[in-house]
PDB file of N, CA and C in Angstrom:
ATOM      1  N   UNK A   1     -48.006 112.178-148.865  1.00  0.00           N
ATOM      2  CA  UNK A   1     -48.665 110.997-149.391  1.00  0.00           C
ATOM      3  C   UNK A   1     -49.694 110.453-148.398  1.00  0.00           C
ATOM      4  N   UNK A   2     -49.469 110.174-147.076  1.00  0.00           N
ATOM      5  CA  UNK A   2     -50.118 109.914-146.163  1.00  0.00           C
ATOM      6  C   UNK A   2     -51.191 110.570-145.707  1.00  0.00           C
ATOM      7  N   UNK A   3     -51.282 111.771-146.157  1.00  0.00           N
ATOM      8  CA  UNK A   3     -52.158 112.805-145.742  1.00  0.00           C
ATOM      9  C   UNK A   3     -52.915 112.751-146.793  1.00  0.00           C
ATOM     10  N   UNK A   4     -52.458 112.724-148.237  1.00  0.00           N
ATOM     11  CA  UNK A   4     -53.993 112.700-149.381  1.00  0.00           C
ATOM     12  C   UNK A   4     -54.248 111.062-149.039  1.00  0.00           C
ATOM     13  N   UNK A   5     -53.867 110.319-148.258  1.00  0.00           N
ATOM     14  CA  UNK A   5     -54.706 108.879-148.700  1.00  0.00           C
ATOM     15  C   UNK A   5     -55.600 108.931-147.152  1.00  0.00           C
ATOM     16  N   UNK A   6     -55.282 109.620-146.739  1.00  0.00           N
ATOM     17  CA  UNK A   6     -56.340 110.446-145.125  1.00  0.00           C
ATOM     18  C   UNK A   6     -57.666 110.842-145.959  1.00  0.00           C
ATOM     19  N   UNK A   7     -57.319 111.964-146.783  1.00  0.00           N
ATOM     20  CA  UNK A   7     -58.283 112.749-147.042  1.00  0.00           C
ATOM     21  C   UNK A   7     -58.979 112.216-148.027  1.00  0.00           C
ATOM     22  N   UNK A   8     -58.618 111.219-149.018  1.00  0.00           N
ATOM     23  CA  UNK A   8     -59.035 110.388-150.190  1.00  0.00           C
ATOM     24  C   UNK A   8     -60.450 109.385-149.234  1.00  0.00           C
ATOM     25  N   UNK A   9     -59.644 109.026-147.829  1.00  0.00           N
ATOM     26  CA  UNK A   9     -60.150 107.806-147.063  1.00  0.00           C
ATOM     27  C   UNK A   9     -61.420 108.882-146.218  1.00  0.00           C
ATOM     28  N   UNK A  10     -60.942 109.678-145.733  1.00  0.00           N
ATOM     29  CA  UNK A  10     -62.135 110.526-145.316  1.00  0.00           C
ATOM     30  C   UNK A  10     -63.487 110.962-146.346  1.00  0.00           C
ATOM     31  N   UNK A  11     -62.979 111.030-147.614  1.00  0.00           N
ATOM     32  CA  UNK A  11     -64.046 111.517-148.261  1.00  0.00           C
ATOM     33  C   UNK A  11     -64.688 109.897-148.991  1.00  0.00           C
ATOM     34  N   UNK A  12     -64.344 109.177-149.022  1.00  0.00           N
ATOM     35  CA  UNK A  12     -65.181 107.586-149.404  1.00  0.00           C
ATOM     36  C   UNK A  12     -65.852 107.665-148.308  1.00  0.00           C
ATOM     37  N   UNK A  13     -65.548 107.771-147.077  1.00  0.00           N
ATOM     38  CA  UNK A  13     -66.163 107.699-145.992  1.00  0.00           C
ATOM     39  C   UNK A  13     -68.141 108.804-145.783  1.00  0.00           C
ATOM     40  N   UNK A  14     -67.152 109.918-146.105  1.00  0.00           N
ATOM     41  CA  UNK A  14     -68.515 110.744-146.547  1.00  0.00           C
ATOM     42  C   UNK A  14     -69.192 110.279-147.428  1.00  0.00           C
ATOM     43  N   UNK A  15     -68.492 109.884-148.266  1.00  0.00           N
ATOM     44  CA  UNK A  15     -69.456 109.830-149.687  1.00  0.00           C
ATOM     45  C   UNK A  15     -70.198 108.461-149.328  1.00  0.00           C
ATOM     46  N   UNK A  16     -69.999 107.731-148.804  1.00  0.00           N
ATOM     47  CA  UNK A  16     -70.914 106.306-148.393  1.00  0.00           C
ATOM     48  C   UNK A  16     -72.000 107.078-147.452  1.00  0.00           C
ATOM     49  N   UNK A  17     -71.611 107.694-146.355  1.00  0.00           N
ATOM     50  CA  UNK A  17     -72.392 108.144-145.521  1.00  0.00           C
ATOM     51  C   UNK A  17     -73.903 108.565-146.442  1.00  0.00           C
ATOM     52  N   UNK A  18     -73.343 109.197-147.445  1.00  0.00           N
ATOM     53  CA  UNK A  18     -74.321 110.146-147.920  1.00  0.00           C
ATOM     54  C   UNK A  18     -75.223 108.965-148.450  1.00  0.00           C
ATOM     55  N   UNK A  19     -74.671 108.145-149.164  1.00  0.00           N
ATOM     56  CA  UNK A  19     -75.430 107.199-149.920  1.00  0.00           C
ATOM     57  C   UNK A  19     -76.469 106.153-149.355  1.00  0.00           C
ATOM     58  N   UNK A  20     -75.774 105.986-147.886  1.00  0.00           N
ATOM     59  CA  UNK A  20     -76.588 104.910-147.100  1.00  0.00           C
ATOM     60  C   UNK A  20     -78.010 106.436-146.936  1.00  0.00           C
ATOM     61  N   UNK A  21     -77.579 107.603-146.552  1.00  0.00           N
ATOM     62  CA  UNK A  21     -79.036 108.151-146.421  1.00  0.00           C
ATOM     63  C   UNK A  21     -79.878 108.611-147.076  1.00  0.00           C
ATOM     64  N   UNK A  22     -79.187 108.271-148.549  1.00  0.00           N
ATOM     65  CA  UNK A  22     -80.002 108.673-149.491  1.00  0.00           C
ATOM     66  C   UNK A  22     -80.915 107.194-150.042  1.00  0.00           C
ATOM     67  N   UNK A  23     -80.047 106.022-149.424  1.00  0.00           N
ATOM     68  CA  UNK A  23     -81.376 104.629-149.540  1.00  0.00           C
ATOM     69  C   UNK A  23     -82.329 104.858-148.238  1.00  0.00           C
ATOM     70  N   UNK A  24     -81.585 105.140-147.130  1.00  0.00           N
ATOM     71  CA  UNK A  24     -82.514 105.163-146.011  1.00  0.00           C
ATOM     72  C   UNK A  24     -83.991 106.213-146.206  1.00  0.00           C
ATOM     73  N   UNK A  25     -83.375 107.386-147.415  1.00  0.00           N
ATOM     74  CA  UNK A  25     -84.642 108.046-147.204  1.00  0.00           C
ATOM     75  C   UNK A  25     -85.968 107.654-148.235  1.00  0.00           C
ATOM     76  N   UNK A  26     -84.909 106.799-149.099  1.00  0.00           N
ATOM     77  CA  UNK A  26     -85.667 106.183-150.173  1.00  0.00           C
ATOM     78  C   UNK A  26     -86.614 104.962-150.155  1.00  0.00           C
ATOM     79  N   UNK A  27     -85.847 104.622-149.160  1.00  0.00           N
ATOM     80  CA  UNK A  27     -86.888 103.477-148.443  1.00  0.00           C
ATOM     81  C   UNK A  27     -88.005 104.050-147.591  1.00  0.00           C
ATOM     82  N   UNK A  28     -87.631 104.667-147.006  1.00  0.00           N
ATOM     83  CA  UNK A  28     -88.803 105.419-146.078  1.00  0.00           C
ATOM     84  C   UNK A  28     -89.929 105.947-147.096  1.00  0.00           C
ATOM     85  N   UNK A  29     -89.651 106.424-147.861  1.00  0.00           N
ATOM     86  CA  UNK A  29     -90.970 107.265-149.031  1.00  0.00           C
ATOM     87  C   UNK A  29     -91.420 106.005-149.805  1.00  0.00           C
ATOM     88  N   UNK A  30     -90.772 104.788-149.853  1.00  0.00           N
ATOM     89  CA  UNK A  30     -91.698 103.901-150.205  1.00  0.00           C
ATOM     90  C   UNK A  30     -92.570 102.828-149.500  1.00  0.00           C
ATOM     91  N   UNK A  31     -92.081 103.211-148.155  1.00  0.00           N
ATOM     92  CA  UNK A  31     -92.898 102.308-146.986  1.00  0.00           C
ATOM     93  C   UNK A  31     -94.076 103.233-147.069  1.00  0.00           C
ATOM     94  N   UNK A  32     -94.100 104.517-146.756  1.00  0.00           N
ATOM     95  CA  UNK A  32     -94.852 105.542-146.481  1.00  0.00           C
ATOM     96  C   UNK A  32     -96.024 104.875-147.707  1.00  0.00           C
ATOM     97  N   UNK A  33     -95.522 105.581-149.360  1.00  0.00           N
ATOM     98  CA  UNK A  33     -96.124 105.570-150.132  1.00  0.00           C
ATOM     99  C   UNK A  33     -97.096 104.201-150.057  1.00  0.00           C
ATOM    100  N   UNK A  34     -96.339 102.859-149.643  1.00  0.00           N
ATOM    101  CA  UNK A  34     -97.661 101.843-149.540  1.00  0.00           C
ATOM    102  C   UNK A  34     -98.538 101.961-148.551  1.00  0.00           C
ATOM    103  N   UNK A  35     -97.913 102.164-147.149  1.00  0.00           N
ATOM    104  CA  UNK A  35     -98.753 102.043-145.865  1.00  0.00           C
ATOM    105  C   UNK A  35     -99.780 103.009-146.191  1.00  0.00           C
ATOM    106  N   UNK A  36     -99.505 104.051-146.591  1.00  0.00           N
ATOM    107  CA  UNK A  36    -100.603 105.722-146.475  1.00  0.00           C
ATOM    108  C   UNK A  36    -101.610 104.882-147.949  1.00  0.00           C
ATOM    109  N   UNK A  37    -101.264 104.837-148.712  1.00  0.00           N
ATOM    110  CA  UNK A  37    -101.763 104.421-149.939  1.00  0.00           C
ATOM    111  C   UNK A  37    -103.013 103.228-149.527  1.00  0.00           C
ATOM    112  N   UNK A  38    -102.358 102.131-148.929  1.00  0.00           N
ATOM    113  CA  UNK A  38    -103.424 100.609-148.481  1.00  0.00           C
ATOM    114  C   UNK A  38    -104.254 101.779-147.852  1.00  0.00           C
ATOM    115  N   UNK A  39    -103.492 102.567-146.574  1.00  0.00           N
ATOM    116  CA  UNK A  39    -105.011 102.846-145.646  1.00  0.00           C
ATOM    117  C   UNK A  39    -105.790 104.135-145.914  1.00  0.00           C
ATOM    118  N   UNK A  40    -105.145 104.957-147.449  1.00  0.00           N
ATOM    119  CA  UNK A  40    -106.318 105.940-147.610  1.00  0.00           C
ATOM    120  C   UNK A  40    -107.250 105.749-148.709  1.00  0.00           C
ATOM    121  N   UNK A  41    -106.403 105.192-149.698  1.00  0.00           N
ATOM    122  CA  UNK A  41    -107.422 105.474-151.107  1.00  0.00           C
ATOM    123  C   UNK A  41    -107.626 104.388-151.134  1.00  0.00           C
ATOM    124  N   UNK A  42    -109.199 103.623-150.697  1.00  0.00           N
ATOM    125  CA  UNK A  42    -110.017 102.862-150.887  1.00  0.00           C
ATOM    126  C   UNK A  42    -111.053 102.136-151.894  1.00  0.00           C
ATOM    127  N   UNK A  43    -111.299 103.344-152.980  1.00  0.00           N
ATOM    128  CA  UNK A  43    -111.389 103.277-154.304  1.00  0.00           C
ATOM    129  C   UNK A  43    -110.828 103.389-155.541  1.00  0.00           C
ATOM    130  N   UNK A  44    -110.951 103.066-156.592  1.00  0.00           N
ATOM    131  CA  UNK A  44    -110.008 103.266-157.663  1.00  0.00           C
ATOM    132  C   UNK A  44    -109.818 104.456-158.087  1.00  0.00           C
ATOM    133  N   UNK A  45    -108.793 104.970-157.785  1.00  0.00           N
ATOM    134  CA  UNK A  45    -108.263 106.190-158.146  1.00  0.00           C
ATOM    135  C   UNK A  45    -108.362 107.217-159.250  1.00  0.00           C
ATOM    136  N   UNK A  46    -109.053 108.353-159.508  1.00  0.00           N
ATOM    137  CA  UNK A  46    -109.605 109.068-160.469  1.00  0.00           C
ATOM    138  C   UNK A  46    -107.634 110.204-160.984  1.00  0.00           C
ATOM    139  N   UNK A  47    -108.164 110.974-161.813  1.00  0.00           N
ATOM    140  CA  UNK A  47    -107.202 112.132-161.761  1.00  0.00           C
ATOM    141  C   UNK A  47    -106.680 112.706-160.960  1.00  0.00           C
ATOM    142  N   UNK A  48    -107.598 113.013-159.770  1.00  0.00           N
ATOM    143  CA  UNK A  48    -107.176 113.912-158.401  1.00  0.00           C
ATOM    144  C   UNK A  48    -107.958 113.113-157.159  1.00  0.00           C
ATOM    145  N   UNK A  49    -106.926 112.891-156.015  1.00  0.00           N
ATOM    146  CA  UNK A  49    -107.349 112.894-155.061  1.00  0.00           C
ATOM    147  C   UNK A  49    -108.963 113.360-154.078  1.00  0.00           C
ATOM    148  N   UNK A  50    -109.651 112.601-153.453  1.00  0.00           N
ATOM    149  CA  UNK A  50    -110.437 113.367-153.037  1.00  0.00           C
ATOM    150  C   UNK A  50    -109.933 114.031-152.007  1.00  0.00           C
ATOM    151  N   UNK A  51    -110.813 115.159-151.280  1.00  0.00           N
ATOM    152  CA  UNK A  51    -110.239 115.575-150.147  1.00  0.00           C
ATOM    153  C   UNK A  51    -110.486 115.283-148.792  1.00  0.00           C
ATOM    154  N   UNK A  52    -110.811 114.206-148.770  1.00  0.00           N
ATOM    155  CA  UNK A  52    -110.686 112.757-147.812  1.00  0.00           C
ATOM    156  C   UNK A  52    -109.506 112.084-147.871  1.00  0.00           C
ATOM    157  N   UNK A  53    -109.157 111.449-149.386  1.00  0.00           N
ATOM    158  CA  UNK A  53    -108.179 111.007-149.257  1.00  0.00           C
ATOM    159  C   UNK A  53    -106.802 112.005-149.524  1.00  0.00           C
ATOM    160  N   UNK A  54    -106.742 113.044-149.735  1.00  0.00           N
ATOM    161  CA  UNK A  54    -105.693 114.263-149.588  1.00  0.00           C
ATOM    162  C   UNK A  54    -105.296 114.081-147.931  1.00  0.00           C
ATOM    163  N   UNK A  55    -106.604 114.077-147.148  1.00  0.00           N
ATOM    164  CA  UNK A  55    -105.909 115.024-146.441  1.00  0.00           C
ATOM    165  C   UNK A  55    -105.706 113.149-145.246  1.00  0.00           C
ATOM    166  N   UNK A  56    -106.076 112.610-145.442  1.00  0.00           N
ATOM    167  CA  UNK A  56    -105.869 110.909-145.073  1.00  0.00           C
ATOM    168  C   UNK A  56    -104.434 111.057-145.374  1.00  0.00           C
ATOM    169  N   UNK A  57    -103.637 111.334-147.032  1.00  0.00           N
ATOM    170  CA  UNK A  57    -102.713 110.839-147.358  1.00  0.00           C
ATOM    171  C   UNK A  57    -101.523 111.832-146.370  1.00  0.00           C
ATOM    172  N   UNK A  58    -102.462 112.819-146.489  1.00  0.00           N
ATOM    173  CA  UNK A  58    -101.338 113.704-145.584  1.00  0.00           C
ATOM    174  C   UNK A  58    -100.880 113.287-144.378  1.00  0.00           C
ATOM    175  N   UNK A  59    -102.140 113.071-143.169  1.00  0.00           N
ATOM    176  CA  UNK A  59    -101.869 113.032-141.724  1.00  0.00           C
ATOM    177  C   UNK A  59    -100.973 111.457-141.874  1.00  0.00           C
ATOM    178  N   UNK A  60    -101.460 110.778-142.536  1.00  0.00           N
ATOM    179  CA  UNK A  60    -100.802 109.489-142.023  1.00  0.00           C
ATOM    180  C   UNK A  60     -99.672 109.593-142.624  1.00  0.00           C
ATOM    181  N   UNK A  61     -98.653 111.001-143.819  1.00  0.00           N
ATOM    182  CA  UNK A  61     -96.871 110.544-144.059  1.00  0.00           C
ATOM    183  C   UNK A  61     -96.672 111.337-143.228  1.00  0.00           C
ATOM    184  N   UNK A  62     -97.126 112.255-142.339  1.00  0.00           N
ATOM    185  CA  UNK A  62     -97.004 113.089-141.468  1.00  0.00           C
ATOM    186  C   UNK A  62     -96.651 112.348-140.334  1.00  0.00           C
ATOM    187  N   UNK A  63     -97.649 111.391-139.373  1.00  0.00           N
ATOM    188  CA  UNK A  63     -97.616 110.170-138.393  1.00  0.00           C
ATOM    189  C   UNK A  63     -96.394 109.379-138.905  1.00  0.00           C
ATOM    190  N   UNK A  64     -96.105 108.647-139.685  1.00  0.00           N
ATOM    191  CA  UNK A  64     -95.009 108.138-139.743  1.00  0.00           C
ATOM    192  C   UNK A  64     -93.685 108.923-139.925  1.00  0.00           C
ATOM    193  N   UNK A  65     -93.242 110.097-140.526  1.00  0.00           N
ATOM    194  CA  UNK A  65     -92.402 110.554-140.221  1.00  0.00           C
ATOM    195  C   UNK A  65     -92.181 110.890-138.635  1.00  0.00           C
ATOM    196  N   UNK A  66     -93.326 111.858-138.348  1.00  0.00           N
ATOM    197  CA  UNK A  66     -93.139 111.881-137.348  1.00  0.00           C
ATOM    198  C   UNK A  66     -92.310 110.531-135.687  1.00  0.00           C
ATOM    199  N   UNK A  67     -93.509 109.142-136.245  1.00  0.00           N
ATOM    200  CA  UNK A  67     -92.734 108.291-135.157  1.00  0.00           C
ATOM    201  C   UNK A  67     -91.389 107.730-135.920  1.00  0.00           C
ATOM    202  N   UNK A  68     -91.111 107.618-136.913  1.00  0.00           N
ATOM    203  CA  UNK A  68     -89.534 107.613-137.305  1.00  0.00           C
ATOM    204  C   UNK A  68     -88.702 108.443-136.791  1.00  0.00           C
ATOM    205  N   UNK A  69     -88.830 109.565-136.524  1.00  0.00           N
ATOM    206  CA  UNK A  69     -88.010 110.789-135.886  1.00  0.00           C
ATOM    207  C   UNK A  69     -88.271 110.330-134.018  1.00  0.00           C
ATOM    208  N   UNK A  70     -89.090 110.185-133.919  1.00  0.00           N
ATOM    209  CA  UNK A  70     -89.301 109.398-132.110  1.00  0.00           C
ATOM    210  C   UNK A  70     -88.257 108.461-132.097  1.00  0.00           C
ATOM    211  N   UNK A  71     -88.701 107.456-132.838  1.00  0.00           N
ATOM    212  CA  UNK A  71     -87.784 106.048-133.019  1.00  0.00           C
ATOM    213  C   UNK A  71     -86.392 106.521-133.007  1.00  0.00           C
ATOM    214  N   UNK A  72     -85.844 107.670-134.156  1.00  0.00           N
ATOM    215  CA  UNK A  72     -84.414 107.472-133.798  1.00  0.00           C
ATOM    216  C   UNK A  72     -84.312 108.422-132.561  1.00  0.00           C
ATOM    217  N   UNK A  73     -84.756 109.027-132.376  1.00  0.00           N
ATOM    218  CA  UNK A  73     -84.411 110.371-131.064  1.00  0.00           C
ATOM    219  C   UNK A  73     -84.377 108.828-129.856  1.00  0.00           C
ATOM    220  N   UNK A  74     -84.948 108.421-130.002  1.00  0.00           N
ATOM    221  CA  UNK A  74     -84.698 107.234-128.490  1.00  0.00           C
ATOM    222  C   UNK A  74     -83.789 105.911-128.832  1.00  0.00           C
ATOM    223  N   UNK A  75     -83.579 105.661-130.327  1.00  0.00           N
ATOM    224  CA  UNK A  75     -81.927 104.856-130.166  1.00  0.00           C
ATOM    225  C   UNK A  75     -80.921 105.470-130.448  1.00  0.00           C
ATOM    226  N   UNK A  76     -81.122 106.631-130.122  1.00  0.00           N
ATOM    227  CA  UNK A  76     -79.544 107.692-129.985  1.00  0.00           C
ATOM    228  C   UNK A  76     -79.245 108.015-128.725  1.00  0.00           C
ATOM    229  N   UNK A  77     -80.400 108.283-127.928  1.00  0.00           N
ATOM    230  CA  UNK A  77     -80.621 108.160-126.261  1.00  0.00           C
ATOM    231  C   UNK A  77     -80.012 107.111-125.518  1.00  0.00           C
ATOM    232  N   UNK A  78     -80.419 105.917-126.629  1.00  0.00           N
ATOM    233  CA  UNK A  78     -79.720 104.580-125.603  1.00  0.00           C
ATOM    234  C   UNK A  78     -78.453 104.522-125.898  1.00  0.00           C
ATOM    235  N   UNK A  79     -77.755 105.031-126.833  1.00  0.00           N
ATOM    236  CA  UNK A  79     -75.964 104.826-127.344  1.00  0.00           C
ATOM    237  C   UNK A  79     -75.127 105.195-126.051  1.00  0.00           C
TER     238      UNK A  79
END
């Protein structure tokens, strides 16, 4: 008995885990999507991207992933 309410308690445990990173990543693609968005596409938006703003939209979710991955690599450093 003690042992399935272990393993019952271990897996809520996972299963939250999973969920907090599935908002954490969900939040992130919508910070991205505004920040990259305000600072590339400057005009009103046609069918397709230009390739100014393609490759704008690129480097800058690129830059922020990237310093998000800095950011946590150095508050895991300080733990």
């Amino acid at each position: 008995m003690i042992i399935n309410m272990l393993k019952t308690s271990h897996q809520l445990v996972h299963i939250s885990h999973q969920e907090k990173q599935k908002a954490m990543v969900s939040e992130m693609v919508g910070k991205i999507t505004n920040v990259c968005w305000d600072k590339c596409i400057t005009s009103t938006p046609g069918s397709k991207f230009s390739s100014s703003e393609s490759t704008c939209l690129t480097n800058c979710a690129q830059r922020y992933v990237d310093m998000s991955v800095l950011i946590m690599k150095r508050f895991q450093s300080m733990q």
